[in-house]
N, C-alpha and C. Protein backbone atom coordinates (compact mmCIF):
# COMPACT_ATOMS: atom_id res chain seq x y z
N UNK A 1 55.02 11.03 -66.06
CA UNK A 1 54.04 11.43 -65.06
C UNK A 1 54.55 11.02 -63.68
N UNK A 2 54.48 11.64 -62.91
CA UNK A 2 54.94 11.99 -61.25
C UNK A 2 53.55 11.37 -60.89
N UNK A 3 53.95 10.12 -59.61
CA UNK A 3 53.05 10.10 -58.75
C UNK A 3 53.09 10.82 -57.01
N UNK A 4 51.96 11.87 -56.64
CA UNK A 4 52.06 12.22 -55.30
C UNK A 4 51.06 11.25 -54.21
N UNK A 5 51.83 11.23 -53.11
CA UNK A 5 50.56 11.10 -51.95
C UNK A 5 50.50 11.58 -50.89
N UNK A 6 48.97 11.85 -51.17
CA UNK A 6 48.07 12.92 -50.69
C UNK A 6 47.14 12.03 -49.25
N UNK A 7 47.30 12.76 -47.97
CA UNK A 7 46.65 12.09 -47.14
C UNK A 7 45.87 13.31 -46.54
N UNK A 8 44.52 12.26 -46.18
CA UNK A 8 43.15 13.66 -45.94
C UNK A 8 42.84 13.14 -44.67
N UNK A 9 42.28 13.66 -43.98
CA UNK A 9 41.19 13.41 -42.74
C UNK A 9 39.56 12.89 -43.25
N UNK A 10 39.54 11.73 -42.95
CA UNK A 10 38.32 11.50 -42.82
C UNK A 10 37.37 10.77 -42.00
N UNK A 11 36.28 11.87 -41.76
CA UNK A 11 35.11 11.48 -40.34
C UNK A 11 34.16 10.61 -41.00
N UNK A 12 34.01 9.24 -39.92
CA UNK A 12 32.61 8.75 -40.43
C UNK A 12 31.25 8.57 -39.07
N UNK A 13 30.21 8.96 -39.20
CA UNK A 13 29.54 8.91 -38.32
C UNK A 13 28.36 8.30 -38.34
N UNK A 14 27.47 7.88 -37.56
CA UNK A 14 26.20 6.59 -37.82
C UNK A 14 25.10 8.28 -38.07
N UNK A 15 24.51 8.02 -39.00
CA UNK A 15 23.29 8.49 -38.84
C UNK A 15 21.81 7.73 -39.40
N UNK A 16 21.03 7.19 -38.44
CA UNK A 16 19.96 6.57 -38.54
C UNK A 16 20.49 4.90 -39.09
N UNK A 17 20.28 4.49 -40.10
CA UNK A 17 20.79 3.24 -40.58
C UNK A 17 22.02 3.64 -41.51
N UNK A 18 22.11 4.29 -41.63
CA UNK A 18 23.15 5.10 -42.90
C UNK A 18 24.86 5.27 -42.09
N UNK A 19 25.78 5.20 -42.87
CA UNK A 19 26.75 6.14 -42.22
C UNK A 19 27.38 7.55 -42.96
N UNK A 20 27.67 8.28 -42.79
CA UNK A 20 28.26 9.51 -43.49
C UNK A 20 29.14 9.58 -43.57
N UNK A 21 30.21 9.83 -44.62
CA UNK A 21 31.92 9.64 -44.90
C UNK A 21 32.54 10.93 -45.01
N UNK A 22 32.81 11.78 -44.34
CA UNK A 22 33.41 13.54 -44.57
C UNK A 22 34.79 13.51 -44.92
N UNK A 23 35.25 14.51 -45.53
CA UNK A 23 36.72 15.16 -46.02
C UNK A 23 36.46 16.47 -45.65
N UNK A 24 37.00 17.26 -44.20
CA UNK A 24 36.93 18.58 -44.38
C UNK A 24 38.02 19.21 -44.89
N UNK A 25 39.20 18.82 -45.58
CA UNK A 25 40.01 19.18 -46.38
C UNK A 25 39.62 19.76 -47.29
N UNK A 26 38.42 19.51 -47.86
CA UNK A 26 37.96 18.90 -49.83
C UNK A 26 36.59 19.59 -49.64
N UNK A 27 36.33 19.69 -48.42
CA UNK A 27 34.40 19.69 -47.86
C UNK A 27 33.72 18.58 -48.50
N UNK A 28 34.20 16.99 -49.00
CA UNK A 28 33.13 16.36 -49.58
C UNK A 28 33.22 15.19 -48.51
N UNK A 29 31.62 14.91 -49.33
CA UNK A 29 31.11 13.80 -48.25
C UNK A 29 29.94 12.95 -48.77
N UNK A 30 29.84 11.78 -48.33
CA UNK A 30 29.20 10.89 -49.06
C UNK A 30 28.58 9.75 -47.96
N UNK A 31 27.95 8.59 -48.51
CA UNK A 31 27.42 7.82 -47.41
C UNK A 31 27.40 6.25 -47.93
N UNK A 32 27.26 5.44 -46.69
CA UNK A 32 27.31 4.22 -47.30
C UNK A 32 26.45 3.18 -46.06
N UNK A 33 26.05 1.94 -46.35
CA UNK A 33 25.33 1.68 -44.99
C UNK A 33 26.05 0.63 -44.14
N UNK A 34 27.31 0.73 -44.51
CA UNK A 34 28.17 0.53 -43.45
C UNK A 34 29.52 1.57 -43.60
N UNK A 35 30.18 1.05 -42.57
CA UNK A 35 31.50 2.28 -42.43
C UNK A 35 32.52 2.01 -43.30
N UNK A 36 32.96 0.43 -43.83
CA UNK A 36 33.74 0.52 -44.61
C UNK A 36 32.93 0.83 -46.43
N UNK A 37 32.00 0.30 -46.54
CA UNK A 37 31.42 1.24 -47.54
C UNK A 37 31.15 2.79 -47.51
N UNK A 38 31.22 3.50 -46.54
CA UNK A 38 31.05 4.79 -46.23
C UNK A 38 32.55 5.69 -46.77
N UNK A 39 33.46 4.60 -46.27
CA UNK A 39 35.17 4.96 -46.52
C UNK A 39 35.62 4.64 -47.31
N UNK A 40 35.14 3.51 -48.45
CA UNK A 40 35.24 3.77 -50.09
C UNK A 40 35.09 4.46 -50.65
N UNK A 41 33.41 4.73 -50.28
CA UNK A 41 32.67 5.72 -50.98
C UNK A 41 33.73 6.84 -50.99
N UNK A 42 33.93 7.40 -49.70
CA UNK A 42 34.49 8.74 -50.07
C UNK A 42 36.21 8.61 -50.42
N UNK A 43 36.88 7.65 -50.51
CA UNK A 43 38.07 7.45 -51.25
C UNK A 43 37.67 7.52 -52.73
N UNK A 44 36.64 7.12 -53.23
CA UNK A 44 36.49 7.21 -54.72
C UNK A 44 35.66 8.74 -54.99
N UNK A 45 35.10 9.13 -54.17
CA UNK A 45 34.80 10.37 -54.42
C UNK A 45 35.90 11.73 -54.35
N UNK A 46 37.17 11.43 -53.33
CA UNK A 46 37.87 11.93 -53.63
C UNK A 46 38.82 12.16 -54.91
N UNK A 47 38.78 10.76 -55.11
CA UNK A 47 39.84 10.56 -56.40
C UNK A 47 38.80 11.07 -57.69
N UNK A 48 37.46 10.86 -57.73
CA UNK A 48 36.48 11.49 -58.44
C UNK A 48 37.23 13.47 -58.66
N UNK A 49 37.24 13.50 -57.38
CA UNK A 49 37.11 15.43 -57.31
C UNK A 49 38.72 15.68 -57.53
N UNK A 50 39.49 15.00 -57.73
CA UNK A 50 40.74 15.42 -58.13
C UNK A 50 41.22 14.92 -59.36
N UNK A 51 40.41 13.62 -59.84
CA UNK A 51 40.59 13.96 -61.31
C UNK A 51 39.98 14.66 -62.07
N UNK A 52 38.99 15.19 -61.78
CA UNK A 52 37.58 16.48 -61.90
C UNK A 52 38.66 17.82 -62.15
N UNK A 53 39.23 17.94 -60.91
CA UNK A 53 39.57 19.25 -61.03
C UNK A 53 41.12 19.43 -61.75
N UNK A 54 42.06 18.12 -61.77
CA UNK A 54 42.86 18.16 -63.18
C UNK A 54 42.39 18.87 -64.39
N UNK A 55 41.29 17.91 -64.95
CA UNK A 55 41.09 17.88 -66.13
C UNK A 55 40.50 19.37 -66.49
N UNK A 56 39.83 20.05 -65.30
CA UNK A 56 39.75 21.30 -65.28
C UNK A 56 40.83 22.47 -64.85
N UNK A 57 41.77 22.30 -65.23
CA UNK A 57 43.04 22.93 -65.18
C UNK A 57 43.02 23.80 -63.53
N UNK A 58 41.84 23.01 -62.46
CA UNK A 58 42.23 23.91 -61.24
C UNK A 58 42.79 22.95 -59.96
N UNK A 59 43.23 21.77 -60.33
CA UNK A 59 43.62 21.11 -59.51
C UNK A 59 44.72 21.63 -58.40
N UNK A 60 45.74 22.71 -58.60
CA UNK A 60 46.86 22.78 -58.13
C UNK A 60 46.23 24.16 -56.95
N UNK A 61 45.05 24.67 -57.72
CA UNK A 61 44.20 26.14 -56.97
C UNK A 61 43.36 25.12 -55.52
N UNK A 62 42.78 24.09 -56.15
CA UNK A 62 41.83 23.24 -55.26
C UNK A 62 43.07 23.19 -54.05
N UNK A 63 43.95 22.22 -54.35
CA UNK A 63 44.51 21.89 -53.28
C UNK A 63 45.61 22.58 -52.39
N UNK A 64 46.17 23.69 -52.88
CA UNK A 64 46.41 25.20 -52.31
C UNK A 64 45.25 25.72 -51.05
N UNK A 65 44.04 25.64 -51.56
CA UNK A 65 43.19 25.86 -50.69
C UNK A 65 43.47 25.32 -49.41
N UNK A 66 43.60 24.05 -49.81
CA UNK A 66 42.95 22.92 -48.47
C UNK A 66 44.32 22.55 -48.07
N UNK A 67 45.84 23.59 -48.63
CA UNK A 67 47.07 23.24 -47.74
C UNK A 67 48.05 22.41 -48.32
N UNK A 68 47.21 21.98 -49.66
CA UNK A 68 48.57 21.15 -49.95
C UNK A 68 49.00 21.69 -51.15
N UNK A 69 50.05 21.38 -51.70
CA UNK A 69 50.82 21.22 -52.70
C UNK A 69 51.27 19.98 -53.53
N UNK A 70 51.49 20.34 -54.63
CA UNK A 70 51.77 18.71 -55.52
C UNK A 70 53.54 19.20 -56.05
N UNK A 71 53.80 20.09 -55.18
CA UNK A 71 55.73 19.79 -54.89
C UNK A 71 56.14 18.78 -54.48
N UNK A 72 55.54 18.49 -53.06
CA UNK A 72 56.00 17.27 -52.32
C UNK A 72 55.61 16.09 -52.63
N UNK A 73 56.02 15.27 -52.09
CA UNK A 73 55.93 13.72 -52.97
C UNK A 73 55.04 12.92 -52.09
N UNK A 74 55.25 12.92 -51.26
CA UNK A 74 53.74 12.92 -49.38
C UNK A 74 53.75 13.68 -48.82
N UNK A 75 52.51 14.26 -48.52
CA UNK A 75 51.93 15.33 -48.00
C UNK A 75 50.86 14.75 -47.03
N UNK A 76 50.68 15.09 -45.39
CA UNK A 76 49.96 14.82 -44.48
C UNK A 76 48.94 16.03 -44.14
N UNK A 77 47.89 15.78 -43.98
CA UNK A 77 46.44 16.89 -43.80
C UNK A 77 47.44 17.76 -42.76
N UNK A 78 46.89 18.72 -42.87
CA UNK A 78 47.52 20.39 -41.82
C UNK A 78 46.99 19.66 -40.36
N UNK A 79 46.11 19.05 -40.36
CA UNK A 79 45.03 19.02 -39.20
C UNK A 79 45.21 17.28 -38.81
N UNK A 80 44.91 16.57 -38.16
CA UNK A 80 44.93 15.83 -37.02
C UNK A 80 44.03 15.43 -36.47
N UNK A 81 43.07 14.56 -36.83
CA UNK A 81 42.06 14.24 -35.67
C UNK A 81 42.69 13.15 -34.83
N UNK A 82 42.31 14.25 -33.27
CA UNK A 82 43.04 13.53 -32.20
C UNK A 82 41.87 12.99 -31.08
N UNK A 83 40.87 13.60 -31.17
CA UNK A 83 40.06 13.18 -30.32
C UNK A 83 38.62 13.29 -31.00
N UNK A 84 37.31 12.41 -30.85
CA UNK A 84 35.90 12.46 -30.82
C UNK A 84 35.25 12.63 -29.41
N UNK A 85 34.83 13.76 -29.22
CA UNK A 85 34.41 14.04 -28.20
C UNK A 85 32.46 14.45 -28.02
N UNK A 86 31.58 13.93 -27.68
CA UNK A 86 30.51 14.32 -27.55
C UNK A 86 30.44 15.53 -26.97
N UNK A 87 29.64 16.49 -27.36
CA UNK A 87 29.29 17.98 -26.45
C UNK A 87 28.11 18.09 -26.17
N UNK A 88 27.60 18.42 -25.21
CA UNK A 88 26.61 18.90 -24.21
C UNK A 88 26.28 19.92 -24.08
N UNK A 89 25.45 20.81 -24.64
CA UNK A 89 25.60 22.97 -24.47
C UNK A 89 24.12 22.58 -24.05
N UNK A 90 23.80 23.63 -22.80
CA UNK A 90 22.81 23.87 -22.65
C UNK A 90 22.40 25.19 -23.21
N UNK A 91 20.97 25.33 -23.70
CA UNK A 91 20.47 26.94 -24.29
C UNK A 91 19.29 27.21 -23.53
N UNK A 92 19.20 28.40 -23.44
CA UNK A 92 17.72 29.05 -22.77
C UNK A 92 16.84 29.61 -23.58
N UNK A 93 15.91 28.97 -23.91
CA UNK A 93 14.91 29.11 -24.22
C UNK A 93 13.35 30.00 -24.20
N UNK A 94 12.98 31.11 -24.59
CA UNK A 94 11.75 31.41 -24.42
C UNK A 94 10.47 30.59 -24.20
């Protein structure tokens, strides 16, 4: 057995007392009520959804999707978070 590694992007953000843990690689996401529990959480939820989708013979389709391949031996997300930026849109209203 071949080991790969696989590196994802992941956002965590405060909501209310909670924090939220995202993979938009994977689309999953999870929560914890702090940030490094938030960033477990979704390290084990990842490893959850990729031994999930092994054992369901679509692991190699899953991660095709989201850019990667299990040719290479490390593989870095397509994408980059380089900046958190707050946005401001104003709308007009009736």
């Amino acid at each position: 057995m071949t080991t790969r590694t696989l590196q994802f992007v992941g956002t965590i953000w405060q909501e209310g007392n909670m924090y939220t843990a995202y993979c938009p690689e994977l689309d999953l996401a999870t929560c914890g009520h702090t940030i490094e529990e938030a960033r477990r959480n979704l390290h084990e939820v990842i490893e959850i959804f990729l031994e999930e989708t092994a054992e369901m013979g679509t692991l190699e389709e899953s991660l095709a999707e989201a850019g990667y391949s299990l040719n290479e031996t490390v593989q870095e997300p397509l994408r980059h978070l380089v900046a958190i930026s707050p946005l401001q849109v104003s709308l007009q209203v009736a």
